[in-house]
N, C-alpha and C. Protein backbone atom coordinates (compact mmCIF):
# COMPACT_ATOMS: atom_id res chain seq x y z
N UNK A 1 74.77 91.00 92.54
CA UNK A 1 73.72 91.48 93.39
C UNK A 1 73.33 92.90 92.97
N UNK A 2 71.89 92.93 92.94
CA UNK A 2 71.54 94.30 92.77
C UNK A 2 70.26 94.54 93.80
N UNK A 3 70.95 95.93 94.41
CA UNK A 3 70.02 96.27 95.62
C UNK A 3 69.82 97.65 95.68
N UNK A 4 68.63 98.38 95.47
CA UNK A 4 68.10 99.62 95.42
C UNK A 4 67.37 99.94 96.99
N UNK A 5 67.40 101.02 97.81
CA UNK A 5 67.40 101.60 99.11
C UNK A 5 66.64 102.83 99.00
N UNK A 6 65.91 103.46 99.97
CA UNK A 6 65.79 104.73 99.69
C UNK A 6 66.09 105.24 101.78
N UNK A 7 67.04 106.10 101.27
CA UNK A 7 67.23 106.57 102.80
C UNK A 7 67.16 107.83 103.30
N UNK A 8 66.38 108.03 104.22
CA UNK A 8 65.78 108.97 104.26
C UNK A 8 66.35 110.00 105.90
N UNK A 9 66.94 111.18 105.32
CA UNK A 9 67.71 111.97 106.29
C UNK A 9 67.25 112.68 107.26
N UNK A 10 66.98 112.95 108.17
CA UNK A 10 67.03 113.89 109.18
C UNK A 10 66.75 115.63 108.51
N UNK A 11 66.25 116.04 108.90
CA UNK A 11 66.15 117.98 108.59
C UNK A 11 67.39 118.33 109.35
N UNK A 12 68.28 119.08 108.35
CA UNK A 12 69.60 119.67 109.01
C UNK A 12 69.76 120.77 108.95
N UNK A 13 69.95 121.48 109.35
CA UNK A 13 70.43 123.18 108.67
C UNK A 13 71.47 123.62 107.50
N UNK A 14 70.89 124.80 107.14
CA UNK A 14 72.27 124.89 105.93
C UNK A 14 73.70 124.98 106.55
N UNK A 15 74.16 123.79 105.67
CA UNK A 15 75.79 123.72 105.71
C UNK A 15 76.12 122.36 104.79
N UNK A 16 77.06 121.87 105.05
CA UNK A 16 77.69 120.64 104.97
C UNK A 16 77.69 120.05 106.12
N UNK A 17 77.38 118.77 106.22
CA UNK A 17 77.17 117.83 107.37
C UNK A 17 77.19 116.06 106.23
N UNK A 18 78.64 115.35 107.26
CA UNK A 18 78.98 114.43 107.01
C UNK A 18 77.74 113.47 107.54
N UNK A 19 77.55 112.44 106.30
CA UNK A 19 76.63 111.57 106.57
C UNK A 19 76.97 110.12 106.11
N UNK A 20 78.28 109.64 106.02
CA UNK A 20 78.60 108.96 105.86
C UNK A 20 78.32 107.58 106.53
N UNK A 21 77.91 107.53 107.89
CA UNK A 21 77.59 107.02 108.82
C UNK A 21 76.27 106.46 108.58
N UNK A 22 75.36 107.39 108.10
CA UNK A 22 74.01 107.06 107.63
C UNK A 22 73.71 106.47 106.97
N UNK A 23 74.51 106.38 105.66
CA UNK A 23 75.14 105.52 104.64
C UNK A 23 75.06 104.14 104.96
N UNK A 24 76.26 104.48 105.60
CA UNK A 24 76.67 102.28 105.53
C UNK A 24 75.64 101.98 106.61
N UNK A 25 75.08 102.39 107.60
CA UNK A 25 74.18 101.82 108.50
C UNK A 25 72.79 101.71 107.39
N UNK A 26 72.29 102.48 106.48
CA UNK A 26 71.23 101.79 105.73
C UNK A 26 71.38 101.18 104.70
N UNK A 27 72.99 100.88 104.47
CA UNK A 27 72.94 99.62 103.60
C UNK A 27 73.88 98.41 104.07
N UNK A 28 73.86 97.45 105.13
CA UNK A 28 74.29 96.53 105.35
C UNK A 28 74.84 95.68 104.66
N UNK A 29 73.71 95.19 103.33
CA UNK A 29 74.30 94.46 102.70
C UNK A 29 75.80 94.63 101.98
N UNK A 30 76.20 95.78 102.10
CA UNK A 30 77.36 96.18 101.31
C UNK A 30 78.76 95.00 101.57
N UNK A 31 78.43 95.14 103.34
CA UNK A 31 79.37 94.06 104.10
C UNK A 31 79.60 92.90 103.29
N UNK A 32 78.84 92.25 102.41
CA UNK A 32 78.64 90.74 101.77
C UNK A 32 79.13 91.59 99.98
N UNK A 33 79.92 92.68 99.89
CA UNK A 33 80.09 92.33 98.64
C UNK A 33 81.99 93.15 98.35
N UNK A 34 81.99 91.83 98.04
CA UNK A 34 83.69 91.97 97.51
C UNK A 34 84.05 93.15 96.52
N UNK A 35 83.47 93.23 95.47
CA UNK A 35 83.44 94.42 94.66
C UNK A 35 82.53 94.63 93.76
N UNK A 36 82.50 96.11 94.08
CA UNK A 36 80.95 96.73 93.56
C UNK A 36 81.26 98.52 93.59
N UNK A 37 80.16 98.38 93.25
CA UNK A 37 79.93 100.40 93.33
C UNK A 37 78.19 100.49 94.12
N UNK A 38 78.53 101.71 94.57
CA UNK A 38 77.01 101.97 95.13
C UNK A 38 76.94 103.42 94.36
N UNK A 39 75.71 103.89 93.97
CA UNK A 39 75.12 104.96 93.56
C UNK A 39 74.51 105.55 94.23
N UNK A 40 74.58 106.85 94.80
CA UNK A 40 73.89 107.52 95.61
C UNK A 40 72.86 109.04 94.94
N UNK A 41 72.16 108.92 95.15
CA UNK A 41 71.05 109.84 94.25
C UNK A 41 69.88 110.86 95.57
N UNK A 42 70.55 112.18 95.43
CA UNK A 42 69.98 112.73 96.52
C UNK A 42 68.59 113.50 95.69
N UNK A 43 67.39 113.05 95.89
CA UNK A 43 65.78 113.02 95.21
C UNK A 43 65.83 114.66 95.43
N UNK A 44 66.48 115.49 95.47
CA UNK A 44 65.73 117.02 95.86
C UNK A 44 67.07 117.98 94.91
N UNK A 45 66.32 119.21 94.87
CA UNK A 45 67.09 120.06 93.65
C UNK A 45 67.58 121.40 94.43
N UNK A 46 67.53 121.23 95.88
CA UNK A 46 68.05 122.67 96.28
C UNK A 46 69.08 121.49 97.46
N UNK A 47 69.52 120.78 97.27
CA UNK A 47 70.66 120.38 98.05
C UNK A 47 71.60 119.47 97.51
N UNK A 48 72.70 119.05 97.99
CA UNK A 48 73.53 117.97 96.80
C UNK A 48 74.29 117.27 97.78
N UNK A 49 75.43 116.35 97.22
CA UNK A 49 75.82 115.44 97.65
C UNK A 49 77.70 115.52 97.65
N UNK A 50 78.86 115.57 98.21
CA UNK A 50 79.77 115.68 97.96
C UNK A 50 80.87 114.47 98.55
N UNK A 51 81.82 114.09 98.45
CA UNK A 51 83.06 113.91 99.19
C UNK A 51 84.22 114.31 99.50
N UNK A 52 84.05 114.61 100.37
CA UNK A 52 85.22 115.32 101.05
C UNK A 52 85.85 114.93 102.61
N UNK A 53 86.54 116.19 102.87
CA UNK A 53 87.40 116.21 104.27
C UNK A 53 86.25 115.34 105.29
N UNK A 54 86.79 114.64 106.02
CA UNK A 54 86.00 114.13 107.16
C UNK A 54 86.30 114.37 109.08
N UNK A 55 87.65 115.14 108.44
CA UNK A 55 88.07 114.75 110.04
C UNK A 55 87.92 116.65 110.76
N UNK A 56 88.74 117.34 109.89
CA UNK A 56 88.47 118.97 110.57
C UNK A 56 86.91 119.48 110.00
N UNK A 57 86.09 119.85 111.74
CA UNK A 57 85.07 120.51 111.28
C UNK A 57 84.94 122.01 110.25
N UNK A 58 86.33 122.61 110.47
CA UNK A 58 86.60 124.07 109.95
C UNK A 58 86.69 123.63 108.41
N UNK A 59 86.74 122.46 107.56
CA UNK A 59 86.38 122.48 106.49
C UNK A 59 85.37 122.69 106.01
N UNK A 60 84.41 121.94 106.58
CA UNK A 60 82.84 122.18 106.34
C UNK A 60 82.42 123.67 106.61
N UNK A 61 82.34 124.40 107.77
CA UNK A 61 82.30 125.88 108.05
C UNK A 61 82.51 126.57 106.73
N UNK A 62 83.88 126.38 106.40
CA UNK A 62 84.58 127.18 105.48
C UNK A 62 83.69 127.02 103.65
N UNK A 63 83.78 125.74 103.80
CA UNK A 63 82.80 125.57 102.45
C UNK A 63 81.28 126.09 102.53
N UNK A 64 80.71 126.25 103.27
CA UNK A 64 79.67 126.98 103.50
C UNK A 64 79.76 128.40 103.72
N UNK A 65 80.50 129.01 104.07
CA UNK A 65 80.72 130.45 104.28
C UNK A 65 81.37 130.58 102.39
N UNK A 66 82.40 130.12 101.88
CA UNK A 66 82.67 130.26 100.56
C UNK A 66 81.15 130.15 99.98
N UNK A 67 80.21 129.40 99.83
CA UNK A 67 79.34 128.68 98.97
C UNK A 67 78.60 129.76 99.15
N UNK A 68 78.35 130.69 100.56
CA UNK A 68 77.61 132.13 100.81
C UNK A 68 77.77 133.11 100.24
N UNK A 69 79.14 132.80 99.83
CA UNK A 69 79.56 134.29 99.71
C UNK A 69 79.85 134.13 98.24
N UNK A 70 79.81 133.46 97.44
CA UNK A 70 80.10 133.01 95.83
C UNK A 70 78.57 133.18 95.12
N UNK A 71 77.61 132.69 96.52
CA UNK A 71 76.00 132.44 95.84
C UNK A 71 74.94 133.24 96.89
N UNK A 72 74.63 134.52 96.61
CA UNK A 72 74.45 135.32 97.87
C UNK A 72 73.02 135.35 97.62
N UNK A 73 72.32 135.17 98.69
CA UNK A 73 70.72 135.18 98.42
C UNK A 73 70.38 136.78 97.81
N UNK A 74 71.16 138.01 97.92
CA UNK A 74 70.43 139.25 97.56
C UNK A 74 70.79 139.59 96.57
N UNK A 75 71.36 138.79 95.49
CA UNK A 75 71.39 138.83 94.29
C UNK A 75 69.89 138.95 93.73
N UNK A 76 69.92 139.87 92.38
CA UNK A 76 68.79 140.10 91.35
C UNK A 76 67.93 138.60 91.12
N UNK A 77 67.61 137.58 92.00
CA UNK A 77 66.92 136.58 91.54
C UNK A 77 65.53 136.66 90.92
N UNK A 78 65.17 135.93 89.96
CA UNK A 78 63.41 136.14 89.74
C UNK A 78 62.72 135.06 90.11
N UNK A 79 63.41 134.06 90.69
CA UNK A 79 62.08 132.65 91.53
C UNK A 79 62.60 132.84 92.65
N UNK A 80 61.63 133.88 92.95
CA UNK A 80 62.02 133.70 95.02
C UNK A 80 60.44 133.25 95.67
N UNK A 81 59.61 132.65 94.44
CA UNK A 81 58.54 132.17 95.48
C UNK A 81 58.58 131.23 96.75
N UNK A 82 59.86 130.74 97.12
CA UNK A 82 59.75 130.05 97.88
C UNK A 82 60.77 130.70 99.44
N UNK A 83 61.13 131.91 99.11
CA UNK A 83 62.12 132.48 100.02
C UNK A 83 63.32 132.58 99.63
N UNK A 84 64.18 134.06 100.24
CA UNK A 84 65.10 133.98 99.22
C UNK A 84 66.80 133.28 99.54
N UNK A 85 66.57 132.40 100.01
CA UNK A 85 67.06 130.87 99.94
C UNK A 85 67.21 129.96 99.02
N UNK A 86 65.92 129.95 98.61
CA UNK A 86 65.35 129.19 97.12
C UNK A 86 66.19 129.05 95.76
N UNK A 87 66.88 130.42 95.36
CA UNK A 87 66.85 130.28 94.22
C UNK A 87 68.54 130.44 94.12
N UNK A 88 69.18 130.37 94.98
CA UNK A 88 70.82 129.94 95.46
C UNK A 88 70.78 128.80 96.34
N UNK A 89 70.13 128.48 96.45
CA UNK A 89 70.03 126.90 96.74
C UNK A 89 70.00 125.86 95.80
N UNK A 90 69.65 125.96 94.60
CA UNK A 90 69.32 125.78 93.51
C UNK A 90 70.81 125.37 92.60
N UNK A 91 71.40 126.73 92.65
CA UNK A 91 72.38 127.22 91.77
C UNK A 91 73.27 126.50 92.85
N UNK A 92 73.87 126.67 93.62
CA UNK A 92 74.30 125.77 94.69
C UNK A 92 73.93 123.90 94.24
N UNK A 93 73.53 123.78 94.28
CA UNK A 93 72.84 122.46 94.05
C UNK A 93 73.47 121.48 92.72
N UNK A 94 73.19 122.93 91.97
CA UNK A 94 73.68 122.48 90.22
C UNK A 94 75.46 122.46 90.47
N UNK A 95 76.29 123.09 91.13
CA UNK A 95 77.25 123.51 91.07
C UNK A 95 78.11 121.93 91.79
N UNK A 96 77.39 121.62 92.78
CA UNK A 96 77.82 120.54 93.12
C UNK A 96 77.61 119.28 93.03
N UNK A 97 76.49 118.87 92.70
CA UNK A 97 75.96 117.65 91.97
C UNK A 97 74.89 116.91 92.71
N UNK A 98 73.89 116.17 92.44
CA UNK A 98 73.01 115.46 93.20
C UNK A 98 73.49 114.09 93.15
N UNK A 99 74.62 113.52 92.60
CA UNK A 99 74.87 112.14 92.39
C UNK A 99 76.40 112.12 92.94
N UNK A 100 76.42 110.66 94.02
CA UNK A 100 77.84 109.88 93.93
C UNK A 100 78.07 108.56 93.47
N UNK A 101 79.33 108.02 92.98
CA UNK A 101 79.39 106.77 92.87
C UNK A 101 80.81 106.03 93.02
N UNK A 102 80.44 105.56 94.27
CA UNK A 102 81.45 105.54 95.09
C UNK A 102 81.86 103.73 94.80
N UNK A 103 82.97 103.25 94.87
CA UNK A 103 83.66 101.87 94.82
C UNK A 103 83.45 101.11 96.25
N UNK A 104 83.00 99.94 96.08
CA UNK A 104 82.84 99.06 97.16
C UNK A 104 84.13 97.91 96.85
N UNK A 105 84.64 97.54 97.94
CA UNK A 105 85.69 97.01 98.17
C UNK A 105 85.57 96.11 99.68
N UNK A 106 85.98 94.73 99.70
CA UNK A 106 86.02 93.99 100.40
C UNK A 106 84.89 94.47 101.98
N UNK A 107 83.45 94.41 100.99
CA UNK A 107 82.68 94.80 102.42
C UNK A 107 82.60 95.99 102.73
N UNK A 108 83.25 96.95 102.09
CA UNK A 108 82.94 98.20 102.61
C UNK A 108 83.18 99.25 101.41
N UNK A 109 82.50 100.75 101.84
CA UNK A 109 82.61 101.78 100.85
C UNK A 109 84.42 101.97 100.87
N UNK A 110 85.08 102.24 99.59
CA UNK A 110 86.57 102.56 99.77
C UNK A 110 86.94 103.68 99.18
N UNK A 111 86.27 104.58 100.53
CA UNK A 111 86.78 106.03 100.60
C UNK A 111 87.86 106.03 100.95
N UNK A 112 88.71 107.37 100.72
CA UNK A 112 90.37 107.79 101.35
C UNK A 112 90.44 107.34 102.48
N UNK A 113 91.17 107.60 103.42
CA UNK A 113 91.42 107.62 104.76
C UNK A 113 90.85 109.51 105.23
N UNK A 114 91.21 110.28 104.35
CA UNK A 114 90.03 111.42 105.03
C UNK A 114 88.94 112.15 104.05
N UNK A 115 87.95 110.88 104.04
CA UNK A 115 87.78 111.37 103.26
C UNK A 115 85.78 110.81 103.48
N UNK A 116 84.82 111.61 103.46
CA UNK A 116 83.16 111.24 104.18
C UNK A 116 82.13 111.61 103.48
N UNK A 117 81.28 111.33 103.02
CA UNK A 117 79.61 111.75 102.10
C UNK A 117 79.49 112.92 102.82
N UNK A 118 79.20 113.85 101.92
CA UNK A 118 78.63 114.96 102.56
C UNK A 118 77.02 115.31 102.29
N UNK A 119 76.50 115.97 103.35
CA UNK A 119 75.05 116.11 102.58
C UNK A 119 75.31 117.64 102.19
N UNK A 120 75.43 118.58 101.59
CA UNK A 120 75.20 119.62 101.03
C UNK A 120 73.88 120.37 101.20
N UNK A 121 73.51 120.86 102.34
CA UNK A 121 72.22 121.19 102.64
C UNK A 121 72.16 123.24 102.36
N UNK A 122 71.63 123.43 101.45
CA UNK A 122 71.68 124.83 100.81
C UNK A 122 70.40 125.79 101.21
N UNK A 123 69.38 125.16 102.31
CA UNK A 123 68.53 126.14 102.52
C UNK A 123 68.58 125.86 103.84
N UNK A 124 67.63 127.23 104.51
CA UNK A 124 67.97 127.34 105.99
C UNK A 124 66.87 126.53 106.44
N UNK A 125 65.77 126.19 106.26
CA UNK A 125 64.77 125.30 106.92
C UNK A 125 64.29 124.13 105.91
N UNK A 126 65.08 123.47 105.77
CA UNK A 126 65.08 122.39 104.82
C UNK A 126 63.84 121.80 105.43
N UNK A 127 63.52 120.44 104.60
CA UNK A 127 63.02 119.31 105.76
C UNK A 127 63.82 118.45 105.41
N UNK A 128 63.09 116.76 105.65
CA UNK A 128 64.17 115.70 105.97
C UNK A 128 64.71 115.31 104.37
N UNK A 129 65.39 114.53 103.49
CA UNK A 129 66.02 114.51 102.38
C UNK A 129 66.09 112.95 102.51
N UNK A 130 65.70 112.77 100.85
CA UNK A 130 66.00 111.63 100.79
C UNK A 130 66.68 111.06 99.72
N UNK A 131 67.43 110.02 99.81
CA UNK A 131 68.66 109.44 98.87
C UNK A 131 68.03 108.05 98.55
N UNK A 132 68.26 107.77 97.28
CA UNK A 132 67.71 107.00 96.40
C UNK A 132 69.51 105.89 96.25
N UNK A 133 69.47 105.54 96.86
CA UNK A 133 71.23 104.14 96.41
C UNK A 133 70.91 102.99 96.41
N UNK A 134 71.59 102.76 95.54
CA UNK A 134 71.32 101.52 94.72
C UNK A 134 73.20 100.82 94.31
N UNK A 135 72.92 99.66 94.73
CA UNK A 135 74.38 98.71 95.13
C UNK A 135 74.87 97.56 93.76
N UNK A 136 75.39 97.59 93.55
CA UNK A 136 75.85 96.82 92.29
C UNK A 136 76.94 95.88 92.36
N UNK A 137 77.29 94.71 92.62
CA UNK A 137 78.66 94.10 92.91
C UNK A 137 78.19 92.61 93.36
N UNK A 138 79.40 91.95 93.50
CA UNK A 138 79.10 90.61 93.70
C UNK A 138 80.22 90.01 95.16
C-alpha cells in the first residue's frame, strides 16, 4: 500500500508542541498495515519536526529556552525582512530537520514508550503548518 496525506496543523506558538495525536488521527489507514514506515515531511523552512520525550512538559520548555539561547534573534543577522525571528528560525530549522521516518508495526506508529512527534515551531506568530506523509507497508 502506498498512501500520500497532507495534514494540515493548527498556528501554535514558538516552542515544541507534541503532535503525535494529529498524526495517527489523519492517517487511519495505518491501523490496516502490519509493517511499513510512514514519512513525514513538514512543507515550511522556519520550523521542523522531532521525536522525543512525550510525557514531562519541562522537556519541551527546556528545549526551547536551550534552542533561545544557542540561536538568539539579536545576533548580527542580514535576512531580517521578515522579523527578527526569521532568520533563527531558519537556522533552528536546519539544525533539526524537516523530515521523520518513523516504523509502522502491527497497526500502529512504533514509537518508544516515551517517546511523541514533535512540531518544532521556531517563530513567534507562525501560521497553520503543513505536513506532507506518505505511508508505505503492507
Amino acid at each position: 500500500m502506498w498512501l500520500q496525506r497532507e495534514i494540515r496543523l493548527a498556528p501554535r506558538k514558538r516552542g515544541f508542541h507534541l503532535i503525535t495525536r494529529d498524526v495517527v488521527d489523519a492517517l487511519p489507514e495505518v491501523g490496516s498495515v502490519g509493517v511499513g514506515l510512514v514519512h513525514i515531511l513538514i512543507a515550511h523552512t522556519s520550523a521542523s519536526l522531532a521525536v522525543n520525550e512525550n510525557a514531562d512538559p519541562d522537556v519541551r520548555r527546556d528545549l526551547e529556552s536551550w534552542f533561545s539561547g544557542e540561536v538568539p534573534e539579536d545576533w548580527a543577522w542580514t535576512h531580517t525582512d521578515e522579523g527578527p525571528d526569521d532568520m533563527p528560525a531558519h537556522v533552528k530549522a536546519i539544525l533539526v530537520g524537516p523530515t521523520l521516518t518513523l516504523p509502522i508495526g502491527g497497526g500502529r506508529l512504533r514509537l518508544g514508550t516515551w517517546q511523541g512527534i514533535y512540531l518544532c515551531e521556531h517563530r513567534d506568530s507562525a501560521g497553520p503548518r503543513t505536513l506532507v506523509a506518505t505511508v508505505h507497508g503492507e
